[in-house]
PDB file of N, CA and C in Angstrom:
ATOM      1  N   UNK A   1       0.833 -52.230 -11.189  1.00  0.00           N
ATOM      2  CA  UNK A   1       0.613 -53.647 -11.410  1.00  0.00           C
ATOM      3  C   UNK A   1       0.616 -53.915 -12.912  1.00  0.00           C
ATOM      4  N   UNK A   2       1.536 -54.926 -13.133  1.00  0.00           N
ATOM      5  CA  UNK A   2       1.613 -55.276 -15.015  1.00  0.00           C
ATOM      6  C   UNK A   2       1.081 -55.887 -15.263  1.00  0.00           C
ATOM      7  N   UNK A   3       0.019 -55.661 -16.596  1.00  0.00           N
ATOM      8  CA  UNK A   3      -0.877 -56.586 -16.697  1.00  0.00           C
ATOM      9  C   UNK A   3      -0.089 -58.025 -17.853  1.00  0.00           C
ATOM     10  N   UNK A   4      -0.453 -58.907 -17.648  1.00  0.00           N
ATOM     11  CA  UNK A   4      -0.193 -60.260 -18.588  1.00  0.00           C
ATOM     12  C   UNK A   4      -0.067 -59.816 -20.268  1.00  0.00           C
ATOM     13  N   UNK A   5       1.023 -60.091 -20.797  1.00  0.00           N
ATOM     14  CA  UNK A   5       1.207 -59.948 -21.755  1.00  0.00           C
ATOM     15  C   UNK A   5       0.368 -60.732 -23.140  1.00  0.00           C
ATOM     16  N   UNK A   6      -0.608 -60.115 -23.708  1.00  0.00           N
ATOM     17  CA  UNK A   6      -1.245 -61.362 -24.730  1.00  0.00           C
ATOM     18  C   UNK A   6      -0.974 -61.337 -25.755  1.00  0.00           C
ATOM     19  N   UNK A   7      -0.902 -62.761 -26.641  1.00  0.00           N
ATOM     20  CA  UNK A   7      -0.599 -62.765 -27.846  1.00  0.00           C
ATOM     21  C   UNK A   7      -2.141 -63.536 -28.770  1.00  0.00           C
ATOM     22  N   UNK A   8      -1.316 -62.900 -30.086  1.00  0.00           N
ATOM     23  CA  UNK A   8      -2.781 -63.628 -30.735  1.00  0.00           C
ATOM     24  C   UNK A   8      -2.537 -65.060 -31.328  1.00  0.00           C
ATOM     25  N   UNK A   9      -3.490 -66.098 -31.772  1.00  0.00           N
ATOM     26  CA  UNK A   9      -3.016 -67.498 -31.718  1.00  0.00           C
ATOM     27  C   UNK A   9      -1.722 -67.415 -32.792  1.00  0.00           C
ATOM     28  N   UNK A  10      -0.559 -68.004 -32.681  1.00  0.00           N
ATOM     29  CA  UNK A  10       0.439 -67.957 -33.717  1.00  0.00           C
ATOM     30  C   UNK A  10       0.335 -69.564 -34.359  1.00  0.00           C
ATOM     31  N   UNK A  11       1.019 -69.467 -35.524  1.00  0.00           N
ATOM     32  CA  UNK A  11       1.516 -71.246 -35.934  1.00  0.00           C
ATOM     33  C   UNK A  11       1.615 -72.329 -34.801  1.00  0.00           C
ATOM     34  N   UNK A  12       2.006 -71.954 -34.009  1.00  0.00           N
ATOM     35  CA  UNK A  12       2.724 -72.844 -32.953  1.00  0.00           C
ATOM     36  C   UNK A  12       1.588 -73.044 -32.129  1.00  0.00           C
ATOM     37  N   UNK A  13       1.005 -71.814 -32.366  1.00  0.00           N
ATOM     38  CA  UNK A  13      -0.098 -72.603 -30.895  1.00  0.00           C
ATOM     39  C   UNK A  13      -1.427 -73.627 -31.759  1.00  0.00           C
ATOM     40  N   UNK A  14      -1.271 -72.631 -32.909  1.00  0.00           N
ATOM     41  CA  UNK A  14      -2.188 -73.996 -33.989  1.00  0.00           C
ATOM     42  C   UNK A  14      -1.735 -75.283 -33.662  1.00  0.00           C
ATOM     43  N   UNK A  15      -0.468 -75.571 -34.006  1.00  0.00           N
ATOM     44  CA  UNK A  15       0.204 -77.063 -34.086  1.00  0.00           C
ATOM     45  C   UNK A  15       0.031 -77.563 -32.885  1.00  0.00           C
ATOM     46  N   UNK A  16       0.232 -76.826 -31.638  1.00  0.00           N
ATOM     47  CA  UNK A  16       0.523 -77.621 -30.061  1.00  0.00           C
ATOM     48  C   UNK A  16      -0.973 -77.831 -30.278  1.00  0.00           C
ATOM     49  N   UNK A  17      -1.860 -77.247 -30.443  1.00  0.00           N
ATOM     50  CA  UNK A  17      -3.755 -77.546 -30.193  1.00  0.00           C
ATOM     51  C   UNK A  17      -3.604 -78.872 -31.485  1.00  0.00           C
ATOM     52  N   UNK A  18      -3.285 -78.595 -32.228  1.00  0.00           N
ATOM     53  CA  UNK A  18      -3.785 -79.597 -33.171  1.00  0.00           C
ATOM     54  C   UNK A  18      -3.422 -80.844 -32.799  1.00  0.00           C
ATOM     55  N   UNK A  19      -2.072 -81.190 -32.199  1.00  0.00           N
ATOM     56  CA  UNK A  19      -1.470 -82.540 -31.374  1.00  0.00           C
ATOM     57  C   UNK A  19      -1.913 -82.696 -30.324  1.00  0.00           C
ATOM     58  N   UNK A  20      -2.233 -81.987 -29.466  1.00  0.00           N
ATOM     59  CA  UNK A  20      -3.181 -81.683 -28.106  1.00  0.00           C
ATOM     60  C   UNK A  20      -4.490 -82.480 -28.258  1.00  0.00           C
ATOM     61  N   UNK A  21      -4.841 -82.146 -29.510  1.00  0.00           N
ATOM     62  CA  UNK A  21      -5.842 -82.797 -29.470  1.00  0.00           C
ATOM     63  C   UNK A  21      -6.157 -83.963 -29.785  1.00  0.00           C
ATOM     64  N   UNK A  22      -4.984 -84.029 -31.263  1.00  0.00           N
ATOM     65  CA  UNK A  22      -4.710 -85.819 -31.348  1.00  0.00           C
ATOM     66  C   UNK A  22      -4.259 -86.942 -29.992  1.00  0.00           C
ATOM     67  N   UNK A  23      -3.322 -86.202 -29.549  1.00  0.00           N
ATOM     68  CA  UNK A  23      -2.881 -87.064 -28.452  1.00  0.00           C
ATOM     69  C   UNK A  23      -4.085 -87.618 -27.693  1.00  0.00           C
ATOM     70  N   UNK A  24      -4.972 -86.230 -27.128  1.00  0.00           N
ATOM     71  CA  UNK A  24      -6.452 -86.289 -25.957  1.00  0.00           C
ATOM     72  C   UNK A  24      -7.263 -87.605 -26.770  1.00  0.00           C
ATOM     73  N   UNK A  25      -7.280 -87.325 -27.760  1.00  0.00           N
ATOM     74  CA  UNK A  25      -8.751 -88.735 -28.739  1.00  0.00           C
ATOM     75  C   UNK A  25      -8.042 -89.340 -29.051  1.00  0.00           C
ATOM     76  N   UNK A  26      -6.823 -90.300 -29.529  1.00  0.00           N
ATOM     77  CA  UNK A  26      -5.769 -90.714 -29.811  1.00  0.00           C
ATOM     78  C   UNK A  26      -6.407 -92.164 -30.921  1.00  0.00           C
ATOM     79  N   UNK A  27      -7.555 -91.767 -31.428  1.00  0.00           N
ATOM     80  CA  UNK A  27      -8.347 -92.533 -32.235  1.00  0.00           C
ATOM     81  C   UNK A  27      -8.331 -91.491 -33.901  1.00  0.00           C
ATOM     82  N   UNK A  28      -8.534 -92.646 -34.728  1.00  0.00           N
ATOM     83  CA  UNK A  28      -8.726 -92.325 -35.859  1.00  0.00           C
ATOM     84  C   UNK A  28      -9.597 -91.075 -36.132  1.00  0.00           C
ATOM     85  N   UNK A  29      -9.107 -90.074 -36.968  1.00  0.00           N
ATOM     86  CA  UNK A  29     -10.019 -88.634 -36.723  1.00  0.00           C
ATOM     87  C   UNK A  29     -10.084 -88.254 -38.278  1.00  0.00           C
ATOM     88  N   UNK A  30     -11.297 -87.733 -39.123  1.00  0.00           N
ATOM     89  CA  UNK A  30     -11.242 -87.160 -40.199  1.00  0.00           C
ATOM     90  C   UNK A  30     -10.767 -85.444 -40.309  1.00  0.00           C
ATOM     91  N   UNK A  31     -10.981 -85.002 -40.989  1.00  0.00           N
ATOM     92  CA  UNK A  31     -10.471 -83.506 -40.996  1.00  0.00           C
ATOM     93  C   UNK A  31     -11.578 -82.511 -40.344  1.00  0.00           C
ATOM     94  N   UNK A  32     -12.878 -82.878 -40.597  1.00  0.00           N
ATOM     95  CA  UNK A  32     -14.012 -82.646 -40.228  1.00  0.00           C
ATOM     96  C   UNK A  32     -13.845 -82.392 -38.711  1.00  0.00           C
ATOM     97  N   UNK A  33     -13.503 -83.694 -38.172  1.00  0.00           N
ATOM     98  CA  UNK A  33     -13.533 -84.119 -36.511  1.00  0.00           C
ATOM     99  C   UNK A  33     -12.566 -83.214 -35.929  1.00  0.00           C
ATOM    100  N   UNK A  34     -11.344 -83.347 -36.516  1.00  0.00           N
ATOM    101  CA  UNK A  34      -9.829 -82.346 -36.118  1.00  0.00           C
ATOM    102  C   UNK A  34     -10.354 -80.813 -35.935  1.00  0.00           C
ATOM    103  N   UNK A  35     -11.214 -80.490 -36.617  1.00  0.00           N
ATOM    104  CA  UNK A  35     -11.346 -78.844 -37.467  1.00  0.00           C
ATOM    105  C   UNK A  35     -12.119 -78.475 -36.370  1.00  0.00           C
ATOM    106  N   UNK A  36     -13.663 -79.330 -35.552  1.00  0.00           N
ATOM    107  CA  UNK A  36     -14.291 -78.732 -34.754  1.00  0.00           C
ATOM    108  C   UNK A  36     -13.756 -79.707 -33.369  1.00  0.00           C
ATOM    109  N   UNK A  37     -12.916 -80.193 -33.117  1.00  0.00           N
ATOM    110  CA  UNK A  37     -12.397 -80.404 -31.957  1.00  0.00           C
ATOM    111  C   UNK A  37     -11.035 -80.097 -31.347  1.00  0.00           C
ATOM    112  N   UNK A  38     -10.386 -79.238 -31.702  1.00  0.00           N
ATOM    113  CA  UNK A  38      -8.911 -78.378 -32.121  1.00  0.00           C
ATOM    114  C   UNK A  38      -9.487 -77.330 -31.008  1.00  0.00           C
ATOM    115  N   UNK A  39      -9.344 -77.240 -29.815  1.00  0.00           N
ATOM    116  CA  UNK A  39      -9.661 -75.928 -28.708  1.00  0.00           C
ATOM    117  C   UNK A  39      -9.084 -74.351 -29.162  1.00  0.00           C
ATOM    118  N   UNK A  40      -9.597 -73.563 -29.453  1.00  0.00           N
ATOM    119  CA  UNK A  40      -9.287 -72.456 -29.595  1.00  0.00           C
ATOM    120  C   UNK A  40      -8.344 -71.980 -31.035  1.00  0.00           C
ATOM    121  N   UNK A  41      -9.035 -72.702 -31.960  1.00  0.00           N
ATOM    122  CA  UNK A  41      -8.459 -72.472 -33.045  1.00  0.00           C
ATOM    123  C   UNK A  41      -9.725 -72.064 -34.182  1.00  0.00           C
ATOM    124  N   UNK A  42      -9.046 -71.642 -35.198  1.00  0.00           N
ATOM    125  CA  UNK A  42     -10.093 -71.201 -36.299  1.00  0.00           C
ATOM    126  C   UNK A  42      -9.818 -71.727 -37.365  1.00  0.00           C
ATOM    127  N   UNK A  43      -9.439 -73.192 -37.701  1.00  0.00           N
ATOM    128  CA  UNK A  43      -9.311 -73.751 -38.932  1.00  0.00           C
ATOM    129  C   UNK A  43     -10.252 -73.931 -39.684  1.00  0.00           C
ATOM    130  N   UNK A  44      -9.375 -73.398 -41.521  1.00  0.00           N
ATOM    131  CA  UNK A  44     -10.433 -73.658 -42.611  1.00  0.00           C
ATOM    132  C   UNK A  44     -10.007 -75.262 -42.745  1.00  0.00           C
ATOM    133  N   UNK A  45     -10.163 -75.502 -43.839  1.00  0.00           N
ATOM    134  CA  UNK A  45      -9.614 -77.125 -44.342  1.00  0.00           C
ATOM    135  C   UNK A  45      -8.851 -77.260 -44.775  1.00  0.00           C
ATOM    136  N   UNK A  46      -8.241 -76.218 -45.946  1.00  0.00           N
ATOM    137  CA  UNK A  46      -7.283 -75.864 -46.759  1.00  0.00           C
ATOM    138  C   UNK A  46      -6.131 -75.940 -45.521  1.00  0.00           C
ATOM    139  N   UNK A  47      -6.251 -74.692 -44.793  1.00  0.00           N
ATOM    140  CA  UNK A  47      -5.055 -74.586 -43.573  1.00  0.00           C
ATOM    141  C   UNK A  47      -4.846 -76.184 -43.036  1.00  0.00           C
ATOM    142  N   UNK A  48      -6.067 -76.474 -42.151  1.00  0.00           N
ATOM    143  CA  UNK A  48      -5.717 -77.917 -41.376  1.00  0.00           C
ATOM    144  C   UNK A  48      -5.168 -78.865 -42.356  1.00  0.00           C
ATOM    145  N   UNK A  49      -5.591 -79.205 -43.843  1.00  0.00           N
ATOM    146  CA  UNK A  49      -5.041 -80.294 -44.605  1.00  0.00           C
ATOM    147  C   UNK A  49      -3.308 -80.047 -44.877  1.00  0.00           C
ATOM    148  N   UNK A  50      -2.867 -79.040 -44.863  1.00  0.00           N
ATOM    149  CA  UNK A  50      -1.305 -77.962 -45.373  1.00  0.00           C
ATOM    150  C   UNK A  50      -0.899 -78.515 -43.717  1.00  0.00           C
ATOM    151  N   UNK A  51      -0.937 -78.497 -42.723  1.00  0.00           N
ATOM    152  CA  UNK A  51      -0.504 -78.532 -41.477  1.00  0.00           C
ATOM    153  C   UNK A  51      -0.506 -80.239 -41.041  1.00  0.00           C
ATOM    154  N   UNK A  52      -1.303 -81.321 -41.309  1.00  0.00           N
ATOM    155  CA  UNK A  52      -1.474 -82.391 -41.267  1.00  0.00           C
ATOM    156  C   UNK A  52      -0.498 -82.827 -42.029  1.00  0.00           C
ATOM    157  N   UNK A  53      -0.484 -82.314 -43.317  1.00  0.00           N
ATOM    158  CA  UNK A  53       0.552 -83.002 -44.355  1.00  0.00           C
ATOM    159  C   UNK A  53       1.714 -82.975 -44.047  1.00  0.00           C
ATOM    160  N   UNK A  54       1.774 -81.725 -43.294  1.00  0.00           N
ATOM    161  CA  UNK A  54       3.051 -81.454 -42.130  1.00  0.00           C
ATOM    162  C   UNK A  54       3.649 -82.635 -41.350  1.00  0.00           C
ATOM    163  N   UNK A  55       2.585 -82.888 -40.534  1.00  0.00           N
ATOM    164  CA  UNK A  55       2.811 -84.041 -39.361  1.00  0.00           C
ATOM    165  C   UNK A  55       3.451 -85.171 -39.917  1.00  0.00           C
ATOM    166  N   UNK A  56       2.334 -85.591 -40.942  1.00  0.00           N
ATOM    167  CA  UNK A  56       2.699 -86.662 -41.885  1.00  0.00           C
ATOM    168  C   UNK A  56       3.935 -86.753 -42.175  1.00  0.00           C
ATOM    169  N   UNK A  57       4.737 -85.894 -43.128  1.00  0.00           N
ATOM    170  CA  UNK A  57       5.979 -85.566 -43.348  1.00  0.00           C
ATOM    171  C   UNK A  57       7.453 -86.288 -42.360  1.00  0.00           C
ATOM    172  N   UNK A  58       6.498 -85.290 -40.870  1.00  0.00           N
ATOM    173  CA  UNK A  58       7.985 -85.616 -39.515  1.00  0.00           C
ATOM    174  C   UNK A  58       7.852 -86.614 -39.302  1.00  0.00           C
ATOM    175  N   UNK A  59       6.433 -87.089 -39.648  1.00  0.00           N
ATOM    176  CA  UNK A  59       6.355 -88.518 -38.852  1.00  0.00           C
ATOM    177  C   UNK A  59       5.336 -88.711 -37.366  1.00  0.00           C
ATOM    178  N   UNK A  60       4.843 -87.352 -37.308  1.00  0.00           N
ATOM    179  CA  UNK A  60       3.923 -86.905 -36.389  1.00  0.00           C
ATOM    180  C   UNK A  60       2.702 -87.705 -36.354  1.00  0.00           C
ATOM    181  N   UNK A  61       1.946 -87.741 -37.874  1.00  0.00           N
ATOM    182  CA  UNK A  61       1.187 -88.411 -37.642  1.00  0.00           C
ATOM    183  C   UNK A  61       0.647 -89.336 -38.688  1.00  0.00           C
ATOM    184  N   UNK A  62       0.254 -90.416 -38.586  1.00  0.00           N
ATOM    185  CA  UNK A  62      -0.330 -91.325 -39.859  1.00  0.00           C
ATOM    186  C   UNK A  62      -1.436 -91.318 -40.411  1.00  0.00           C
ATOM    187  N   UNK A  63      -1.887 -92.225 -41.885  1.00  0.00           N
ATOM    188  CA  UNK A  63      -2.655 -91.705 -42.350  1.00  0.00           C
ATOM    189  C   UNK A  63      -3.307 -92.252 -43.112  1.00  0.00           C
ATOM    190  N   UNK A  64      -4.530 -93.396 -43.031  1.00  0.00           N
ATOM    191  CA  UNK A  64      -5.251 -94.462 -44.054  1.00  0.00           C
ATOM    192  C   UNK A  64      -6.705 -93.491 -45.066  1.00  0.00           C
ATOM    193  N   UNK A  65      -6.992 -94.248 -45.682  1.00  0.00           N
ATOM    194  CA  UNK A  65      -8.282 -94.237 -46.020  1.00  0.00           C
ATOM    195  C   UNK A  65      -9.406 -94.379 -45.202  1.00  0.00           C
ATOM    196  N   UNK A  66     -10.382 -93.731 -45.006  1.00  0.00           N
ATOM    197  CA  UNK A  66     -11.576 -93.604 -43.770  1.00  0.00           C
ATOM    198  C   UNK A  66     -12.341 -94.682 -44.140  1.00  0.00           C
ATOM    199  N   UNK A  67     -12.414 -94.619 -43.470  1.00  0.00           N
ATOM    200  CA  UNK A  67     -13.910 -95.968 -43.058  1.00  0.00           C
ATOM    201  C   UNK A  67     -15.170 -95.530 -43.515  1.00  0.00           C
ATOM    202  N   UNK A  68     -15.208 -94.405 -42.900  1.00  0.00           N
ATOM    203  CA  UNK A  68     -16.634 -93.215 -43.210  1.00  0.00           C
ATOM    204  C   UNK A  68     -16.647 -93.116 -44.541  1.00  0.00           C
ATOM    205  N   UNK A  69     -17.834 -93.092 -45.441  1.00  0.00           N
ATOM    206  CA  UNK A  69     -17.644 -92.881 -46.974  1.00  0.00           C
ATOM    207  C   UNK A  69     -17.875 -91.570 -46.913  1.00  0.00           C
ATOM    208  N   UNK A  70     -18.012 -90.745 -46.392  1.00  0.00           N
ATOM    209  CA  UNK A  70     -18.387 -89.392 -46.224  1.00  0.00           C
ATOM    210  C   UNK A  70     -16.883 -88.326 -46.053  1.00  0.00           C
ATOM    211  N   UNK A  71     -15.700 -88.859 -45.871  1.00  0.00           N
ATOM    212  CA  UNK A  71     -14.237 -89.079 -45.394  1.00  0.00           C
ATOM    213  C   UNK A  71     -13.059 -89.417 -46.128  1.00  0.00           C
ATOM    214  N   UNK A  72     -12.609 -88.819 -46.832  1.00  0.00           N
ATOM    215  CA  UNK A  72     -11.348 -89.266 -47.739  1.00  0.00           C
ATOM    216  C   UNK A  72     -10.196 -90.130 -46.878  1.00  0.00           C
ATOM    217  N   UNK A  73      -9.868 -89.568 -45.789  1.00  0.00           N
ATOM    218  CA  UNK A  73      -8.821 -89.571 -45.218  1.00  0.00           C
ATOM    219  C   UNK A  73      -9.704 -89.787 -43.719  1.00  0.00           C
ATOM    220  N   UNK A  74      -8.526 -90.761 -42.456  1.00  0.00           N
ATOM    221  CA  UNK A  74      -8.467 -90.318 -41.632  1.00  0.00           C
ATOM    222  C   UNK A  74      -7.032 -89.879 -40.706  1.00  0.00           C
ATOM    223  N   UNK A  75      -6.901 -89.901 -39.989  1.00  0.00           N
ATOM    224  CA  UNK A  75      -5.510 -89.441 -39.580  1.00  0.00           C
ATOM    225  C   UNK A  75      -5.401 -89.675 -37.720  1.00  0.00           C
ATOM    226  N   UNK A  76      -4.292 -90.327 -37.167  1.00  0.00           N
ATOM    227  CA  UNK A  76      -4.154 -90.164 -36.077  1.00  0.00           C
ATOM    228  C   UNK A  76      -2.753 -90.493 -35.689  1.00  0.00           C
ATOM    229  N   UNK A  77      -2.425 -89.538 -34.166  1.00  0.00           N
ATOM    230  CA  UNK A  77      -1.430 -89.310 -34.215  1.00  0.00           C
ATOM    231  C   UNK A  77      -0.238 -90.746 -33.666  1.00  0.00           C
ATOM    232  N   UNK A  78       1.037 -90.080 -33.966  1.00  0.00           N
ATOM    233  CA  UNK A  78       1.929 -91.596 -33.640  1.00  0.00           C
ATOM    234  C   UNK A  78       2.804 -91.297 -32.455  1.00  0.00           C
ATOM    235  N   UNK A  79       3.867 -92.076 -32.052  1.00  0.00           N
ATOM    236  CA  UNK A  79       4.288 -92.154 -31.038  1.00  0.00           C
ATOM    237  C   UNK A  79       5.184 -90.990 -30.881  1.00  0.00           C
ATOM    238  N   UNK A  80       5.901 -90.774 -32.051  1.00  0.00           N
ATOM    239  CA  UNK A  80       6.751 -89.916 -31.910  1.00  0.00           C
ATOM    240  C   UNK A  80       5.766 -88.118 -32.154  1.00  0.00           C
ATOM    241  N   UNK A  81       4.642 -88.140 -32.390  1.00  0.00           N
ATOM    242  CA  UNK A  81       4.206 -86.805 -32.544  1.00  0.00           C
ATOM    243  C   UNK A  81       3.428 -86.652 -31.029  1.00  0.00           C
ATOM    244  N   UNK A  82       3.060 -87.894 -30.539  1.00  0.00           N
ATOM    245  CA  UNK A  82       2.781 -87.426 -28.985  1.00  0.00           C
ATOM    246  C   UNK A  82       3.735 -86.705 -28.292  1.00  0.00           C
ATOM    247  N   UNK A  83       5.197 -87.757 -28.106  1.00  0.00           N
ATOM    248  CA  UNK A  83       6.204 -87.065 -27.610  1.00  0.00           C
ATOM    249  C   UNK A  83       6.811 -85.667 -28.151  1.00  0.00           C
ATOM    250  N   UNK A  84       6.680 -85.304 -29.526  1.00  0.00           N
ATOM    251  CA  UNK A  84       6.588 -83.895 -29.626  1.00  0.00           C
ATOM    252  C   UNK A  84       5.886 -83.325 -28.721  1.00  0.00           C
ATOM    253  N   UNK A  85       4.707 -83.297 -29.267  1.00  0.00           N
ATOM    254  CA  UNK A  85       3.377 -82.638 -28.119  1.00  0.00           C
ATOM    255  C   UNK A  85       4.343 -82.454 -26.635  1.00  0.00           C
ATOM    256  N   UNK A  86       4.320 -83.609 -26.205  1.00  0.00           N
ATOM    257  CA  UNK A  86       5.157 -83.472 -24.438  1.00  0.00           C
ATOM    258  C   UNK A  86       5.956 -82.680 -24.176  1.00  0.00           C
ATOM    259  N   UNK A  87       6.937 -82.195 -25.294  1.00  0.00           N
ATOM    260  CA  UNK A  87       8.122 -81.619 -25.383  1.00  0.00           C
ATOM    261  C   UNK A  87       7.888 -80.042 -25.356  1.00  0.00           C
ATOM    262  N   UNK A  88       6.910 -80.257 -26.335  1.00  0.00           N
ATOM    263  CA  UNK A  88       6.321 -78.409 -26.455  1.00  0.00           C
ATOM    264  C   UNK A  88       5.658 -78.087 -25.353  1.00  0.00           C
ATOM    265  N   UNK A  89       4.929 -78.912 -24.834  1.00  0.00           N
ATOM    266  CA  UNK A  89       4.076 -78.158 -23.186  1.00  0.00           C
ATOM    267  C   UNK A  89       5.126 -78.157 -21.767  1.00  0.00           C
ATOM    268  N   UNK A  90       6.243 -79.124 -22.188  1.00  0.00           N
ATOM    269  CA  UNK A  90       7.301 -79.482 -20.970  1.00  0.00           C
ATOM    270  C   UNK A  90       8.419 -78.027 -20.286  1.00  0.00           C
ATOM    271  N   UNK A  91       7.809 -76.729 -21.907  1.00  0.00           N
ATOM    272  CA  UNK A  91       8.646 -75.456 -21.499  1.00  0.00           C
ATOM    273  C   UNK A  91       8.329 -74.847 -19.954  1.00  0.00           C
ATOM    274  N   UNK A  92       9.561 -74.312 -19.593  1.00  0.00           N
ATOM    275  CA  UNK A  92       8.904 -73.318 -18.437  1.00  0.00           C
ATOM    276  C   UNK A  92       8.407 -71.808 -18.826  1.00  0.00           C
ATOM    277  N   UNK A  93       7.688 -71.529 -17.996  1.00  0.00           N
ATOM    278  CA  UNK A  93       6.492 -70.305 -18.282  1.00  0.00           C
ATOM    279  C   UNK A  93       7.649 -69.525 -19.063  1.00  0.00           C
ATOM    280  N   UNK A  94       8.569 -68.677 -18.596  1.00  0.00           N
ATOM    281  CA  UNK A  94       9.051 -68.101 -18.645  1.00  0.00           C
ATOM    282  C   UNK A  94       9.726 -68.333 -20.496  1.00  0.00           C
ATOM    283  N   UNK A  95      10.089 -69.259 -20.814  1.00  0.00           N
ATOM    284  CA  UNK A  95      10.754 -69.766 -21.953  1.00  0.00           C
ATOM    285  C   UNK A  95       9.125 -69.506 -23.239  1.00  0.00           C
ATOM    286  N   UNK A  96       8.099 -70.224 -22.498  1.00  0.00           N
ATOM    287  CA  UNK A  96       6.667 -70.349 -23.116  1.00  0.00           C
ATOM    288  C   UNK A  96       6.352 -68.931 -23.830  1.00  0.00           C
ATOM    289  N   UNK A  97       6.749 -67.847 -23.033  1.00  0.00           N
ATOM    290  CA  UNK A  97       5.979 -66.664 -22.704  1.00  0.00           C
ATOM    291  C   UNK A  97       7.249 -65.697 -24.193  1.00  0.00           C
ATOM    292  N   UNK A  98       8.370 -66.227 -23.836  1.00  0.00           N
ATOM    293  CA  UNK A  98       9.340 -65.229 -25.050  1.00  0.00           C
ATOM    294  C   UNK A  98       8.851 -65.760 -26.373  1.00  0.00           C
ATOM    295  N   UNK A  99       8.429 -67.650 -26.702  1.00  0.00           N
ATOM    296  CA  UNK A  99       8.279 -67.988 -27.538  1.00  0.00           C
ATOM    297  C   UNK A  99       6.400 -67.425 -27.986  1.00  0.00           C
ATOM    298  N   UNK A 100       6.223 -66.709 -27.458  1.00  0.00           N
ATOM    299  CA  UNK A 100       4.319 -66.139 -27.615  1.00  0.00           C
ATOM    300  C   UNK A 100       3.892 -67.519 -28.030  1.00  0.00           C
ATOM    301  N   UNK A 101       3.875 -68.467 -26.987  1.00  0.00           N
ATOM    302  CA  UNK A 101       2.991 -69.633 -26.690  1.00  0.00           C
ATOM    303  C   UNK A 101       1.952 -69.274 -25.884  1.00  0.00           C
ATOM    304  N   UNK A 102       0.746 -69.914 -26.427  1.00  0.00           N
ATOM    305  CA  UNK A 102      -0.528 -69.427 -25.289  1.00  0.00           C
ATOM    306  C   UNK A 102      -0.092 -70.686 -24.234  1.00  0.00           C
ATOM    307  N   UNK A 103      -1.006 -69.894 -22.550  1.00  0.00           N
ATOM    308  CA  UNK A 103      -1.070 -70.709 -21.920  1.00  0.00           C
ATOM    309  C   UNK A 103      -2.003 -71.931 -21.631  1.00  0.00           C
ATOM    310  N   UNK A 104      -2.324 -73.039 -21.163  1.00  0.00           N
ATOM    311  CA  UNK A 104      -3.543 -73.979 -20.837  1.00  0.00           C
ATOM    312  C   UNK A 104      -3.852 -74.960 -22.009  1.00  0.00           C
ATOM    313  N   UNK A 105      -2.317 -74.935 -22.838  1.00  0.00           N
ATOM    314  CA  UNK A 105      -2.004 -76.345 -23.481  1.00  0.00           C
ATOM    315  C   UNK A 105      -1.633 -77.826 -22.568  1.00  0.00           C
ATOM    316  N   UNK A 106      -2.803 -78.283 -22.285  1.00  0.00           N
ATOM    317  CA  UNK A 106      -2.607 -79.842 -21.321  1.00  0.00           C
ATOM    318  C   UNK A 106      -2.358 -80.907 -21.649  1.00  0.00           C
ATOM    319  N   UNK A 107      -1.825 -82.098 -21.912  1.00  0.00           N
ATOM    320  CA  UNK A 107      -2.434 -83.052 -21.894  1.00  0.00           C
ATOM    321  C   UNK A 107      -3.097 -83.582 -20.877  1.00  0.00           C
ATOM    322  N   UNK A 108      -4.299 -84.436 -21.038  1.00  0.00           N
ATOM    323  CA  UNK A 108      -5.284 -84.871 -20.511  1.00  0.00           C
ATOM    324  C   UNK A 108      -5.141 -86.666 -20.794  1.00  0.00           C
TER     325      UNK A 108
END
């Protein structure tokens, strides 16, 4: 009997959790909020701010001044970085599994 092949979290599964999660709260989020609500990830700030700036970039996700004075920034995601998100969980197992994607990326 073969056991399940595991991988350890890669880039990709950072990014699918990090949109995963924007998409799930789909409300204005500081870096703070992103960092401890990101499922199964271990982001510093440095990393999450380098990866956001990312989003920003494709167009993934937008990006005002916070409300919170405690908050430089907040950030939430846009139409077209949801439909990313959709696109990356829409693989079949099999495709998921060559690309060492973890499994029990949902949207909710």
């Amino acid at each position: 009997m073969a056991s399940e092949r595991r991988f350890n979290q890669t880039p990709g599964d950072t990014n699918i959790s990090i949109l995963g999660y924007l998409t799930k709260i789909g409300t204005w989020l500081n870096l703070r909020q992103i960092t401890t609500g990101t499922p199964g990830s271990d982001l510093n700030r440095d990393r999450l701010k380098k990866i956001i700036e990312g989003f920003i970039s494709k167009g993934f996700v937008e990006l005002r001044d916070s409300e919170n004075p405690q908050a430089k920034y907040e950030y939430k995601i846009t139409d077209k970085g949801k439909e990313t998100f959709r696109k990356c969980i829409s693989f079949e197992p099999d495709l998921r599994f060559v690309l060492g994607l973890q499994r029990g990326e949902k949207e909710e």
